[in-house]
C-alpha atoms as a PDB file:
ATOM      1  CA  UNK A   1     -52.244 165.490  90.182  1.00  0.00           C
ATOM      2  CA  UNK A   2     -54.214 167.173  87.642  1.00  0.00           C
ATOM      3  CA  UNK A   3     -55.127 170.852  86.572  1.00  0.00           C
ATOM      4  CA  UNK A   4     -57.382 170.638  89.492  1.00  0.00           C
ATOM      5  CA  UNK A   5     -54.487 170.771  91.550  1.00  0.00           C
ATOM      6  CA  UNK A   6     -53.889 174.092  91.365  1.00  0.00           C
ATOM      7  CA  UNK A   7     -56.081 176.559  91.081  1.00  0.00           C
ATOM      8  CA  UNK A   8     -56.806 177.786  87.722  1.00  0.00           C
ATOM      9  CA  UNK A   9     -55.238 181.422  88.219  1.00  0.00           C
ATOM     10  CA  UNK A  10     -52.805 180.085  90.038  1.00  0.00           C
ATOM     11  CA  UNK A  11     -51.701 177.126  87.269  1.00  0.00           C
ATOM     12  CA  UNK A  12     -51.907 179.578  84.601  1.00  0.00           C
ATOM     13  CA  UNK A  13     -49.743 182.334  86.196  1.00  0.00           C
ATOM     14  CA  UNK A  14     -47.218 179.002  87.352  1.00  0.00           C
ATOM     15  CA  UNK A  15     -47.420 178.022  83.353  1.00  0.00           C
ATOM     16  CA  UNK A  16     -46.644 181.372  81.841  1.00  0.00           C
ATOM     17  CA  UNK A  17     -43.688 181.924  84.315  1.00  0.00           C
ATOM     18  CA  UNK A  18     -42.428 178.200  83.492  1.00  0.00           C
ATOM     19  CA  UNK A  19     -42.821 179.425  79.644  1.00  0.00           C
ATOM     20  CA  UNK A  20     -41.068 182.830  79.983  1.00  0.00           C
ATOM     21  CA  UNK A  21     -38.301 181.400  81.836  1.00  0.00           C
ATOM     22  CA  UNK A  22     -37.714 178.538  79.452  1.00  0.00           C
ATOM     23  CA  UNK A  23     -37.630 180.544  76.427  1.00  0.00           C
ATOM     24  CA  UNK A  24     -35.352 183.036  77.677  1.00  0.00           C
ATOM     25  CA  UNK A  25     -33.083 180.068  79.073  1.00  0.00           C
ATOM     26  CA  UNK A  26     -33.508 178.251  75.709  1.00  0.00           C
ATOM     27  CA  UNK A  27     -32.466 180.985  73.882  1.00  0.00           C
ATOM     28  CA  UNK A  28     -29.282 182.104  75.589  1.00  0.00           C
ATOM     29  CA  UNK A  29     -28.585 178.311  76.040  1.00  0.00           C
ATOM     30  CA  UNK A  30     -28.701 177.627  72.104  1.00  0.00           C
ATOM     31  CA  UNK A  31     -26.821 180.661  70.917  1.00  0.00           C
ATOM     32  CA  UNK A  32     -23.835 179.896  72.854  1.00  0.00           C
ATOM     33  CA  UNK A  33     -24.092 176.217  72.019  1.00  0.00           C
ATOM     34  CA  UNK A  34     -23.926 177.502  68.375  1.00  0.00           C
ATOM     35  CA  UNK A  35     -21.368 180.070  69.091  1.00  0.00           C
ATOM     36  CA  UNK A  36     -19.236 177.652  70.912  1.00  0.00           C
ATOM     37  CA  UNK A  37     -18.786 174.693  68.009  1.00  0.00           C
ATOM     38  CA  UNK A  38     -18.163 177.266  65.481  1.00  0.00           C
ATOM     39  CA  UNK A  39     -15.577 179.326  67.428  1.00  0.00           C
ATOM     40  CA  UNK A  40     -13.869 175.951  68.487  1.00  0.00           C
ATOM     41  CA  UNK A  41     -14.480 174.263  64.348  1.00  0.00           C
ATOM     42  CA  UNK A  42     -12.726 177.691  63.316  1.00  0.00           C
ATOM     43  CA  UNK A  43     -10.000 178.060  65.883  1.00  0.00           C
ATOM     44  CA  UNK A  44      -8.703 174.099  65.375  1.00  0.00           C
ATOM     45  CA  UNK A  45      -9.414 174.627  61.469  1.00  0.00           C
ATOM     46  CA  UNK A  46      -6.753 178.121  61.633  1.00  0.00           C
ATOM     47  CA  UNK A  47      -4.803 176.206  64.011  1.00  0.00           C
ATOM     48  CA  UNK A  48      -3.901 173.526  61.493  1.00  0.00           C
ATOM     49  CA  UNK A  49      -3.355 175.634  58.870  1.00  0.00           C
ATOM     50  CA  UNK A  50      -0.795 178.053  60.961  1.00  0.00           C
ATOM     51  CA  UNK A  51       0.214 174.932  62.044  1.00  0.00           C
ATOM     52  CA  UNK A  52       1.313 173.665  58.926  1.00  0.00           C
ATOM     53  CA  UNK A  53       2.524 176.478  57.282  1.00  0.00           C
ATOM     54  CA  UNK A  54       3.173 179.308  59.712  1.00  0.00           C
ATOM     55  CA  UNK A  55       3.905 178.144  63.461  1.00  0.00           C
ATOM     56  CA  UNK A  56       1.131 176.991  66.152  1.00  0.00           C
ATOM     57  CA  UNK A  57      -1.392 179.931  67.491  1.00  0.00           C
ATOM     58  CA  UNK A  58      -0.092 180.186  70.758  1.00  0.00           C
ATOM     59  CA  UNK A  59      -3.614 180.641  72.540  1.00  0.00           C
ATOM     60  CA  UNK A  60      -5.298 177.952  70.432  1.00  0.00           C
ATOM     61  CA  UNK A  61      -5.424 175.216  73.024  1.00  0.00           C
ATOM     62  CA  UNK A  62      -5.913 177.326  75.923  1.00  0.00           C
ATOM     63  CA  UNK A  63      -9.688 178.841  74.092  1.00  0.00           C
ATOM     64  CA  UNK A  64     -10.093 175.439  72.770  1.00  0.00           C
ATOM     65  CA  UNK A  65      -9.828 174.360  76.608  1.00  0.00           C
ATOM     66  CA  UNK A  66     -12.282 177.036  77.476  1.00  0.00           C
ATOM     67  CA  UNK A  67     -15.192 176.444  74.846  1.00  0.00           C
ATOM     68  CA  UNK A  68     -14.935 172.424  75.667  1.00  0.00           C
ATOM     69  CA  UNK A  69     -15.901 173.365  79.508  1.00  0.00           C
ATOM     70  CA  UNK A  70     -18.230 175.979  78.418  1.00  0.00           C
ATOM     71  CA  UNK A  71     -19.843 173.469  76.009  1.00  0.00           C
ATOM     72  CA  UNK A  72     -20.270 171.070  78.041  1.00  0.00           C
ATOM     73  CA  UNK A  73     -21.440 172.595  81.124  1.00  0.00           C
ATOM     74  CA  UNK A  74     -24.000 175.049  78.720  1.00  0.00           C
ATOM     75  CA  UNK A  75     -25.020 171.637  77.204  1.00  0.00           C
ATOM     76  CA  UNK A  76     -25.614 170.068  80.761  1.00  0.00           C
ATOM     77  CA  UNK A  77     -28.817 172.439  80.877  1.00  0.00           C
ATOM     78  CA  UNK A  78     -29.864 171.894  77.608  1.00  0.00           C
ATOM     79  CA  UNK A  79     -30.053 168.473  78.018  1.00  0.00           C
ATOM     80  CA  UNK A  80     -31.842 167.906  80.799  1.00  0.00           C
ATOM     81  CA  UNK A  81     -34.336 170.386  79.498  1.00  0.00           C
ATOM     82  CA  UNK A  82     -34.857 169.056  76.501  1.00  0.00           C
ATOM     83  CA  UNK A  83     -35.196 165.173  78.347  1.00  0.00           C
ATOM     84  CA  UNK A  84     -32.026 163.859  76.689  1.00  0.00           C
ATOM     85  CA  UNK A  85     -30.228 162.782  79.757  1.00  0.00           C
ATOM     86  CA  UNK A  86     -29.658 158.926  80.886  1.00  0.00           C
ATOM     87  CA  UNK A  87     -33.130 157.447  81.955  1.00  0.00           C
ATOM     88  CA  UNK A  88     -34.575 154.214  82.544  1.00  0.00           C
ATOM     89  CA  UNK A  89     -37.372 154.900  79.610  1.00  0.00           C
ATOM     90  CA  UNK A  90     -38.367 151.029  79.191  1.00  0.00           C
ATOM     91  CA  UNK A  91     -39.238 151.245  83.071  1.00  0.00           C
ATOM     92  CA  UNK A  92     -41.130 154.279  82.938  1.00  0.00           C
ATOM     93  CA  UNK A  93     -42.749 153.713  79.444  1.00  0.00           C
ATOM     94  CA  UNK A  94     -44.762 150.789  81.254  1.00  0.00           C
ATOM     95  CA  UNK A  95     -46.136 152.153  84.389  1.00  0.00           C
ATOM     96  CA  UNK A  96     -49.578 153.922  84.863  1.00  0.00           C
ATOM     97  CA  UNK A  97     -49.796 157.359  84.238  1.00  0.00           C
ATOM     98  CA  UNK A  98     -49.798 158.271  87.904  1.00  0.00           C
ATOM     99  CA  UNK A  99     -46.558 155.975  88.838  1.00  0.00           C
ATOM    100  CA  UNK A 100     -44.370 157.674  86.323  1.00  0.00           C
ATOM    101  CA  UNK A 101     -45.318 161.176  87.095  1.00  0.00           C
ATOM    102  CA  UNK A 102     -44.760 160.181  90.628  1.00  0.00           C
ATOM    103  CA  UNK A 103     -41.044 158.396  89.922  1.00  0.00           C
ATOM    104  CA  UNK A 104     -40.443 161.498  87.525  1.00  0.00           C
ATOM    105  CA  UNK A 105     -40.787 163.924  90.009  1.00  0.00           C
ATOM    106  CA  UNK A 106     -39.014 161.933  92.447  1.00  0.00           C
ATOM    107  CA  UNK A 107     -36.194 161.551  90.174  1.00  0.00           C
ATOM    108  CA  UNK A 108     -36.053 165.672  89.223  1.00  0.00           C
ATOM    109  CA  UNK A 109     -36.121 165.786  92.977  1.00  0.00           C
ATOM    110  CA  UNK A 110     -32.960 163.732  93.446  1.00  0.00           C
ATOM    111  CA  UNK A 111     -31.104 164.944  90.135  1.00  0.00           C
ATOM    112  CA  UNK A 112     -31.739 168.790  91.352  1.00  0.00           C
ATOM    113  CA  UNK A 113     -30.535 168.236  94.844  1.00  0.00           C
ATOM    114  CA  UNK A 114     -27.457 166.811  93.420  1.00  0.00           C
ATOM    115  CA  UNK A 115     -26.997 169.297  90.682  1.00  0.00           C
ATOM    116  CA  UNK A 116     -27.268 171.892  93.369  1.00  0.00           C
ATOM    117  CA  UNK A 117     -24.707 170.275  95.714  1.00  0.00           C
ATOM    118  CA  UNK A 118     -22.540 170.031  92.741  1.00  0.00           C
ATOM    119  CA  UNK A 119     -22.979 173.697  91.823  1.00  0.00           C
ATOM    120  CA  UNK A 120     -22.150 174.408  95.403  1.00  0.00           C
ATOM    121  CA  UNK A 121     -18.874 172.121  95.508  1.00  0.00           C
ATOM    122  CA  UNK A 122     -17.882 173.895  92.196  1.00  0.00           C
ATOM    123  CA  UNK A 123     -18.805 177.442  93.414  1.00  0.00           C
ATOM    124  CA  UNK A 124     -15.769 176.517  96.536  1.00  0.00           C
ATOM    125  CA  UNK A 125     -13.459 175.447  94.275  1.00  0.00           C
ATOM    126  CA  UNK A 126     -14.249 178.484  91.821  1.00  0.00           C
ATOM    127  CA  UNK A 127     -13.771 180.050  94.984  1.00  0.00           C
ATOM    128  CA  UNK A 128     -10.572 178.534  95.522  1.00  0.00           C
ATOM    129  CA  UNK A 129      -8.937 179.099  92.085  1.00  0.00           C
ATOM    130  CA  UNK A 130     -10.120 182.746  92.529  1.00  0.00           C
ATOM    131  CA  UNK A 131      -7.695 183.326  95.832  1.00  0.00           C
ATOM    132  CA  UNK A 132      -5.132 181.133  94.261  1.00  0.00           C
ATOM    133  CA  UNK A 133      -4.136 183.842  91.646  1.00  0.00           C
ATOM    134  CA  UNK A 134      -3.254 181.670  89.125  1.00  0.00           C
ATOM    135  CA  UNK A 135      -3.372 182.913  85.645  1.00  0.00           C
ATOM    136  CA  UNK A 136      -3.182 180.830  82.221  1.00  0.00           C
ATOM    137  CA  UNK A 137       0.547 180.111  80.592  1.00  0.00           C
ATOM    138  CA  UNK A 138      -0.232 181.869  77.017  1.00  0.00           C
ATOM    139  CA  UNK A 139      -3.079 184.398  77.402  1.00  0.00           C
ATOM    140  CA  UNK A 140      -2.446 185.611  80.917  1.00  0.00           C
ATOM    141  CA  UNK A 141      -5.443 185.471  82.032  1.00  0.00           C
ATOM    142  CA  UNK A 142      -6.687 184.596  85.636  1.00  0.00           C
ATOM    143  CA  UNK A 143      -7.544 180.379  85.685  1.00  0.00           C
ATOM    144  CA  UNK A 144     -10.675 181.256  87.007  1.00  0.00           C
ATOM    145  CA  UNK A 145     -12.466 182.617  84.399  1.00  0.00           C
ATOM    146  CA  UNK A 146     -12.444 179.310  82.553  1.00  0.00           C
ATOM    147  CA  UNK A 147     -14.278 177.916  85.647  1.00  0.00           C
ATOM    148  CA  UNK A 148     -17.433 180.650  86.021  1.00  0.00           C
ATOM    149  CA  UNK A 149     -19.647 178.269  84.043  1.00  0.00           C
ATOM    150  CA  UNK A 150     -19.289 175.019  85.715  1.00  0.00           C
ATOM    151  CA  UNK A 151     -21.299 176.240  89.386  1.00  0.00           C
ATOM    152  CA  UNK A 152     -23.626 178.341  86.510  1.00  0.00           C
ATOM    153  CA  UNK A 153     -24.094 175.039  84.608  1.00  0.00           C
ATOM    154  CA  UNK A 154     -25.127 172.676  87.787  1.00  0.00           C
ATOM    155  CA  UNK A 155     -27.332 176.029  88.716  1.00  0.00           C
ATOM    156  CA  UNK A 156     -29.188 175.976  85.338  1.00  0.00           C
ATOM    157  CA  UNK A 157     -29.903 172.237  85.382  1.00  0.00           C
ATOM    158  CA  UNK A 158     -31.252 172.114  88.920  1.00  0.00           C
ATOM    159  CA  UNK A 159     -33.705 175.145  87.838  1.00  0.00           C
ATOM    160  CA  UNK A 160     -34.338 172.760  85.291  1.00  0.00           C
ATOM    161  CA  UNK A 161     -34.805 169.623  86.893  1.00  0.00           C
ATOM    162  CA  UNK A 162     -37.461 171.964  89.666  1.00  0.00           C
ATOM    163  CA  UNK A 163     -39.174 173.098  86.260  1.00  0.00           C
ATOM    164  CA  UNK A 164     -39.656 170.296  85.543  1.00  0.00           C
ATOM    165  CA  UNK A 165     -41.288 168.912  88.915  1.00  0.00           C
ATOM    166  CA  UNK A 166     -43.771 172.003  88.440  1.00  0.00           C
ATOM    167  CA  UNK A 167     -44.508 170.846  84.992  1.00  0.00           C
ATOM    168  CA  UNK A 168     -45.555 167.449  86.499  1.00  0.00           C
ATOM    169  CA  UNK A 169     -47.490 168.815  89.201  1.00  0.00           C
ATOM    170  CA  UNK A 170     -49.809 171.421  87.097  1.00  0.00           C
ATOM    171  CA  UNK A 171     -49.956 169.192  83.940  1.00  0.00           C
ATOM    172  CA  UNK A 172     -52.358 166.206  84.036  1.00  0.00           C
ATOM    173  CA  UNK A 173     -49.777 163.855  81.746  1.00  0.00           C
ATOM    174  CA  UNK A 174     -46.539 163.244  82.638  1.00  0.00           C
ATOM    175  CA  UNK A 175     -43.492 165.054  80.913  1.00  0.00           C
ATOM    176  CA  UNK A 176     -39.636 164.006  81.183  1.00  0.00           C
ATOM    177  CA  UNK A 177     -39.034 167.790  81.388  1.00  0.00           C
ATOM    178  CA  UNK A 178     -40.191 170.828  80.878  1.00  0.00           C
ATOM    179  CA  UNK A 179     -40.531 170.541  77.130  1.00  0.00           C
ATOM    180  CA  UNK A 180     -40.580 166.710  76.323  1.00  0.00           C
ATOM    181  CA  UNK A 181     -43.934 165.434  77.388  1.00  0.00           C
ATOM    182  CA  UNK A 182     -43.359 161.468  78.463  1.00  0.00           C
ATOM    183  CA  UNK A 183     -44.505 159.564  74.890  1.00  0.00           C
ATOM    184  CA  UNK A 184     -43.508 155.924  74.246  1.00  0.00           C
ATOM    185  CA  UNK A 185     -40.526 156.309  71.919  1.00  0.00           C
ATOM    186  CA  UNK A 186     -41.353 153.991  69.071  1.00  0.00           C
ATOM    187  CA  UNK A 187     -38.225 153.098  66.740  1.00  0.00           C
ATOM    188  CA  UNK A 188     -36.742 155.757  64.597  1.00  0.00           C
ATOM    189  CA  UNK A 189     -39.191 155.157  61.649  1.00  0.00           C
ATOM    190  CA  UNK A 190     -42.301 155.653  63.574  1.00  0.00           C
ATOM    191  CA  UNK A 191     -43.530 152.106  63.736  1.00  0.00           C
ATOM    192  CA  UNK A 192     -44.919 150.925  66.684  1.00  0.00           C
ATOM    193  CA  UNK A 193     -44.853 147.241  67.604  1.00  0.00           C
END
């Protein structure tokens, strides 16, 4: 599995797509990453103070509720494509070359077939909530809405986890994901051994 693999039109065309598509991804994914701690820092911060002074903000928890799931579901992408998901690095970190690609792309194999199953799973129940009618106690707004991002969450870390299978198979080195090429991970310092 080198850059022999592919051919070189072919590899290059696969590595610009790969590029384009993570840097548009990236860059949606990290402004509403941003824009979701500072709305929730500034909505508990006013809360508090109405809180103490005033009376509560009656939608407070209800938006808090909604940037928590969109954080986390936003930050389920971003994670996996920046490699900062659970692994087994003292495993892979001593293995050939060869045998961690291979158990890499195996594992992105399994993780995106789950991911997608889960994004399926949560795309019925979104569908569910959606012909429920239910609507939120303070804002009024239909429940669903809260739940759009969790089957567009799973989505965006399958894509990832398939990114970064192609990364593995055009690339000669191995790579966690499609931006963390697979380094041994010295301590914090930089000193090896």
């Amino acid at each position: 599995m080198n850059n022999e693999a592919l051919p070189s039109t072919a590899g290059r065309t696969v590595r610009k797509i790969n590029r384009i598509l993570g840097q548009g991804i990236n860059a949606a994914e990290v402004s509403l990453l941003i824009f979701c701690v500072a709305s929730l820092a500034v909505l508990l911060i006013a809360n508090v103070f109405a809180r103490t002074f005033f009376q509560s903000i009656y939608f407070a928890e209800e938006i808090s509720t909604f940037l928590v799931i969109l954080l986390t579901f936003t930050g389920l992408s971003y994670g996996v494509r920046r490699a900062r998901h659970i692994r087994m690095g003292a495993f892979l970190d001593h293995m050939p070359p060869k045998m961690e690609k291979l158990f890499i792309i195996i594992i992105s194999l399994v993780s995106a077939v789950v991911m997608a199953i889960m994004a399926w799973a949560s795309w019925e129940y979104l569908q569910n909530a959606m012909a429920m009618g239910h609507q939120t106690p303070a804002l009024r707004l239909p429940r669903w809405i809260f739940y759009i991002i969790i089957p567009t969450g799973f989505s965006l870390a399958a894509i990832q986890y398939l990114r970064t299978i192609v990364k593995n198979i055009i690339e000669p080195d191995p790579w966690l994901s499609p931006d963390q090429k697979s380094e041994y991970e010295d301590d914090i310092r930089g000193n090896g051994p």
